[in-house]
Protein backbone atom coordinates (compact mmCIF):
# COMPACT_ATOMS: atom_id res chain seq x y z
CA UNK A 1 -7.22 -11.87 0.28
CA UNK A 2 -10.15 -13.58 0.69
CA UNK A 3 -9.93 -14.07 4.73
CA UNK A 4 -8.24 -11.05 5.18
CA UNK A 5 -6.39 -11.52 8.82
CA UNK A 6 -6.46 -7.63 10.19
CA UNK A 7 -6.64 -6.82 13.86
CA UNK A 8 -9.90 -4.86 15.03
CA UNK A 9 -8.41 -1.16 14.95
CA UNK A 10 -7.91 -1.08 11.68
CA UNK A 11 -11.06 -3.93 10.43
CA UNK A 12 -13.56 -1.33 11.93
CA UNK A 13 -12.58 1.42 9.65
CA UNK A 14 -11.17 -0.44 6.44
CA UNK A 15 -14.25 -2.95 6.61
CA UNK A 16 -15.90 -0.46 3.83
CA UNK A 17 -13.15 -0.49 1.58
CA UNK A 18 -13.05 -4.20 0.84
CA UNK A 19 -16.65 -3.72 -0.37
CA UNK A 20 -15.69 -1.29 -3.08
CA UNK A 21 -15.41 -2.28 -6.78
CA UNK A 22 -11.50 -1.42 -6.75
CA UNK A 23 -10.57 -3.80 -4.27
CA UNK A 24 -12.83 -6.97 -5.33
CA UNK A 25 -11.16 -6.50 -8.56
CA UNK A 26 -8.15 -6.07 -7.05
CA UNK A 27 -8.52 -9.37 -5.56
CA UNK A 28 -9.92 -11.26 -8.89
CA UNK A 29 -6.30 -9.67 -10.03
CA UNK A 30 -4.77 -10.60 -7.62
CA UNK A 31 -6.36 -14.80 -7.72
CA UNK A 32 -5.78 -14.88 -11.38
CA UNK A 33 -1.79 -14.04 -11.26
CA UNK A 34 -1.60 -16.99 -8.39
CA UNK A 35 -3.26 -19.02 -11.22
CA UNK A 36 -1.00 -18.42 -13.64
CA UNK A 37 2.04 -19.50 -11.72
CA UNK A 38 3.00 -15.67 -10.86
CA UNK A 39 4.65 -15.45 -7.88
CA UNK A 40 3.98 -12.68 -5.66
CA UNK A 41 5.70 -10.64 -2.86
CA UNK A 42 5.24 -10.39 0.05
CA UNK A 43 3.14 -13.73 0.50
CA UNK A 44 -0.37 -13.60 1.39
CA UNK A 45 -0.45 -13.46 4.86
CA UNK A 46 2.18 -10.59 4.76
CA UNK A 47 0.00 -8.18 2.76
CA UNK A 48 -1.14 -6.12 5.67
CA UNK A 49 1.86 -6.77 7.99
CA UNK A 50 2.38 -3.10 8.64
CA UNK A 51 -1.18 -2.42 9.62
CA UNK A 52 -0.97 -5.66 11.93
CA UNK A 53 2.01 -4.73 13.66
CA UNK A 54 0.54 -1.19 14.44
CA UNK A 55 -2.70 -0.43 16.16
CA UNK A 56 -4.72 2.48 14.85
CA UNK A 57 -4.31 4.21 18.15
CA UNK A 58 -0.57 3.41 18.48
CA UNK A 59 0.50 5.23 15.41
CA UNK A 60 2.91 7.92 16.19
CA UNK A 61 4.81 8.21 12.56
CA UNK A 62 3.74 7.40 9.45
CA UNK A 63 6.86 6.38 6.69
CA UNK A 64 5.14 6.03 2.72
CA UNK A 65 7.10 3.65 0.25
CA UNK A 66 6.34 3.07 -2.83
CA UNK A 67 5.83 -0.61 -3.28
CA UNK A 68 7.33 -3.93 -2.20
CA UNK A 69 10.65 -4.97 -3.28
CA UNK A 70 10.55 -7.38 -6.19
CA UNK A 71 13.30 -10.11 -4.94
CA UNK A 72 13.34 -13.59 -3.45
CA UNK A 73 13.09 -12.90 0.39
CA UNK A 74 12.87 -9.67 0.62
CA UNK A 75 9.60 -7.99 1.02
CA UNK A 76 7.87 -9.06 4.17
CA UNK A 77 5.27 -6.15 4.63
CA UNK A 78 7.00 -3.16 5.99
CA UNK A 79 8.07 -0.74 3.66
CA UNK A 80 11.86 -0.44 3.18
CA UNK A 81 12.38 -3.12 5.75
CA UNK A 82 13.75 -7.01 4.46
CA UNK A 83 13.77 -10.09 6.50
CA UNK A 84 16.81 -11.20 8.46
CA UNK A 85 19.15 -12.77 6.92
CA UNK A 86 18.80 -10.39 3.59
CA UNK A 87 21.36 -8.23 2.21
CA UNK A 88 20.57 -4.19 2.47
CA UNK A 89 19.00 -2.84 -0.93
CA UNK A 90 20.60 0.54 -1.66
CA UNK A 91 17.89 2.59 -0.25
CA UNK A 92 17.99 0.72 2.89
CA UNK A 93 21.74 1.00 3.38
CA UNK A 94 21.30 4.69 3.02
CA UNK A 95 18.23 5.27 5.48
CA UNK A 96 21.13 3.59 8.22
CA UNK A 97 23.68 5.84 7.04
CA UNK A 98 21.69 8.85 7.62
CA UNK A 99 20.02 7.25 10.56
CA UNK A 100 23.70 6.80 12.43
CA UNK A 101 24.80 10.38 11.25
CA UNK A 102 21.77 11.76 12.70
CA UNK A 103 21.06 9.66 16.00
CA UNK A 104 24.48 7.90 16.00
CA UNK A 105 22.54 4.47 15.66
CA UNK A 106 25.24 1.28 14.66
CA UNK A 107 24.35 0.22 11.21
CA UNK A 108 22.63 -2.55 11.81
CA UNK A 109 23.15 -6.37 11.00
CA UNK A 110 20.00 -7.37 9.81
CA UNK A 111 17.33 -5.44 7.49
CA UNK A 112 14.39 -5.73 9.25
CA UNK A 113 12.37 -3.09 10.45
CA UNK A 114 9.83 -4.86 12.75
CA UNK A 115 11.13 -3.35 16.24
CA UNK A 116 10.85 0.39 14.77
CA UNK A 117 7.26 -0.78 14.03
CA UNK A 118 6.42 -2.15 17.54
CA UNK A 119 7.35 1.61 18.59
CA UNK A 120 4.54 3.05 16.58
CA UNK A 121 6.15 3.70 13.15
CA UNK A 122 3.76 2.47 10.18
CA UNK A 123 5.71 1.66 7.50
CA UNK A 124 3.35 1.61 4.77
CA UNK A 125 3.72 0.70 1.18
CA UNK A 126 0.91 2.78 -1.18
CA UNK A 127 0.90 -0.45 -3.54
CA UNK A 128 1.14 -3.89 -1.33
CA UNK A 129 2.17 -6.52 -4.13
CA UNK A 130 4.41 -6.89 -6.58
CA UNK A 131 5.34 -9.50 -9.17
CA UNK A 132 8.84 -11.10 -8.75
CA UNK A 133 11.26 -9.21 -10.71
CA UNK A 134 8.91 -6.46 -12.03
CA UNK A 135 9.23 -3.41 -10.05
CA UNK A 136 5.77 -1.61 -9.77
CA UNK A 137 4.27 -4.46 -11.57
CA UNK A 138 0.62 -4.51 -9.55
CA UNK A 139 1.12 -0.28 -9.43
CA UNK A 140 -2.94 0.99 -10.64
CA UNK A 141 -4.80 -2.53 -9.60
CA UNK A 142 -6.68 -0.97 -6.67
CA UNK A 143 -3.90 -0.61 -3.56
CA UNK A 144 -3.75 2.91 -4.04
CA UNK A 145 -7.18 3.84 -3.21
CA UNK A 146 -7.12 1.34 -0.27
CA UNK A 147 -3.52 2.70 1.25
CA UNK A 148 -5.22 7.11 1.02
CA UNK A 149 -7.75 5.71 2.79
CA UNK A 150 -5.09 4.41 5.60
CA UNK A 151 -3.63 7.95 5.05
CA UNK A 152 -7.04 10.04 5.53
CA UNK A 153 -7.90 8.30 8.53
CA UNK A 154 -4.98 8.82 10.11
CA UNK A 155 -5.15 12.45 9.18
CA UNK A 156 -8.66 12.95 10.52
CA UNK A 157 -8.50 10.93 13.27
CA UNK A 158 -5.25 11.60 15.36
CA UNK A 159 -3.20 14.58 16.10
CA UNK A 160 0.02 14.70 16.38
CA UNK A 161 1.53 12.44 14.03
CA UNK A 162 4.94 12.20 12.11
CA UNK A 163 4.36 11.59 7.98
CA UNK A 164 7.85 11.31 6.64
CA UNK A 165 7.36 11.80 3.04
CA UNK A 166 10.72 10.65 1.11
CA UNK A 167 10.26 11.50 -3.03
CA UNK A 168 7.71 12.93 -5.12
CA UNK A 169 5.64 9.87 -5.44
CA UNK A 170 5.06 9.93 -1.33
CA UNK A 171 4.58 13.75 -1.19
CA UNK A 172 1.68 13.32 -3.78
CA UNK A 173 0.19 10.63 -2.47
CA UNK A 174 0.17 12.36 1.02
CA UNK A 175 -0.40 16.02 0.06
CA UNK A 176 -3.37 16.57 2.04
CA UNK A 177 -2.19 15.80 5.58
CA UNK A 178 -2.92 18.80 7.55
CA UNK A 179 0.17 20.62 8.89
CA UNK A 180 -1.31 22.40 11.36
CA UNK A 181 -2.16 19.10 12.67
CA UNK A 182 0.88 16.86 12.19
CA UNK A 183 4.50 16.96 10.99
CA UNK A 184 5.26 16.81 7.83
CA UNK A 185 8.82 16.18 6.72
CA UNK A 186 10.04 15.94 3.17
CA UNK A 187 13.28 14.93 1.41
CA UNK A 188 14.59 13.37 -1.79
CA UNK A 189 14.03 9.91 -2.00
CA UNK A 190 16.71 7.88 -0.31
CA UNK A 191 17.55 5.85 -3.42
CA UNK A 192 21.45 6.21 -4.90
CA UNK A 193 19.93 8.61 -7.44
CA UNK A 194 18.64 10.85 -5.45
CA UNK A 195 19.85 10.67 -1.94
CA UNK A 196 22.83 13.31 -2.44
CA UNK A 197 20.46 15.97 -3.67
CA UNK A 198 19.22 16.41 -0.14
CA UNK A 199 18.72 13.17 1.80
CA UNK A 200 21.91 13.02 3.52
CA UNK A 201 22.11 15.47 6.19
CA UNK A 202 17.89 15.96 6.27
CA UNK A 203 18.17 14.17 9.76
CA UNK A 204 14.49 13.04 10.10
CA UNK A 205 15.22 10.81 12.92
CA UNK A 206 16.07 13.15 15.18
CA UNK A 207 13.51 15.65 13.71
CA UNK A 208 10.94 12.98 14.36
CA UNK A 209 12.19 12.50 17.87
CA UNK A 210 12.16 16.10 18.79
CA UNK A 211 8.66 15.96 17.57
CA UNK A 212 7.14 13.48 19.89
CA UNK A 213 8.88 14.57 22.85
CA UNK A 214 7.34 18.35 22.23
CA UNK A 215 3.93 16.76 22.33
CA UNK A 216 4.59 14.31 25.42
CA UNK A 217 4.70 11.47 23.59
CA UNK A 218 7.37 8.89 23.90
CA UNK A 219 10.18 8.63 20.93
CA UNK A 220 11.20 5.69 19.17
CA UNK A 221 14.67 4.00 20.22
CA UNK A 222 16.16 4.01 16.37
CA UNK A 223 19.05 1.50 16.78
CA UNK A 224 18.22 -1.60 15.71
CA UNK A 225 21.29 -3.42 17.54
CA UNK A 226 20.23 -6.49 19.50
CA UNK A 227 21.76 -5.20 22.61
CA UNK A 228 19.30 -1.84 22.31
CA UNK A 229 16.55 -3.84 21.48
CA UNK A 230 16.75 -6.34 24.24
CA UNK A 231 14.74 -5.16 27.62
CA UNK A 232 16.36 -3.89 30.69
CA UNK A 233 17.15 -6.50 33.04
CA UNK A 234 14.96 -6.79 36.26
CA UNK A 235 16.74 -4.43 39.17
């Protein structure tokens, strides 16, 4: 974390934050455990992938995980997204199953989330790291702090914006968005514990959707099928 690689929008206003205490500890923490022979996901140039992808000003939905997933290949920077090639973690292969009841998106082939993020959805983990094999392993090491601060500016800054709050642990950590101001929308978590108890059938996609277009501003294509996601050909 020492160079950290983030694009201007977001360097402006988080420059402060890697001057605090929590975060140059954070990144002692963070040194020592390479050290040691930890290994850490995502890797180091992944950390702020979902800020990267997004642009301050392009933001139009905010979706709050937890923190990374904990196996090989998997965690890549987006939360709830994997890299290609990966198979679906149970949360994931519930998000599609709502996402095609709702929209009527094909469940995809592949995991990753990347294209919904190139629409303007910021799928941000509160903690960024994790050890290999030890869910919320790096939870209380400094991320939080850093990730309300993504969430406050947001807040303060833009109107009009989409927080999708899935499980207790997002709905704290993003309790004071202003309503009057943005959407909020809240539902179980979509993990196999949860998700019957009110995630199925909470259609946030098209929620989200409806959303945007109400305020003029364009809605994100969902399905992640190769043939949606490829551009129109030239007339």
């Amino acid at each position: 974390m020492s160079h950290v690689k983030l694009i201007d929008s977001w360097k402006t206003r988080l420059a402060p934050e890697f001057e605090k205490k929590s975060m140059k500890d954070l990144r002692e923490f963070l040194a020592n455990e390479l050290k040691k022979g930890k290994v850490i996901f995502p890797r180091g140039d992944q950390y702020f992938a979902a800020l990267n992808v997004v642009p301050f000003e392009k933001v139009k939905v905010v979706i709050v995980g937890q923190d990374p997933y904990h196996g090989p290949g998997q965690a890549h920077g987006l939360s709830f997204s994997v890299q290609d090639g990966v198979r679906f973690p149970p949360s994931l292969q519930n998000i599609f199953k709502e996402m095609h009841q709702d929209v009527g998106a094909p469940i995809p082939k592949s995991g990753n989330l990347t294209p919904w993020a190139t629409q303007g959805v910021l799928l941000l983990n509160s903690v960024l790291t994790v050890e290999s094999g030890k869910a919320n392993s790096h939870q209380g090491k400094g991320w939080e702090s850093f990730t309300d601060k993504i969430i406050h500016l947001l807040n303060e800054e833009r109107k009009n914006l989409v927080f999708v709050l899935w499980g207790s642990y997002a709905q704290k950590k993003a309790s004071f968005v202003d309503r009057k101001k943005h959407l909020v929308i809240e539902s179980v978590h979509p993990s196999p514990l949860s998700s019957h108890r009110g995630f199925f059938g909470s259609k946030p996609f098209s929620k989200i959707n409806s959303y945007l277009k109400s305020h003029q501003i364009p809605t994100i294509n969902w399905d992640l099928s190769p043939a949606s996601l490829s551009p129109s050909p030239e007339p």
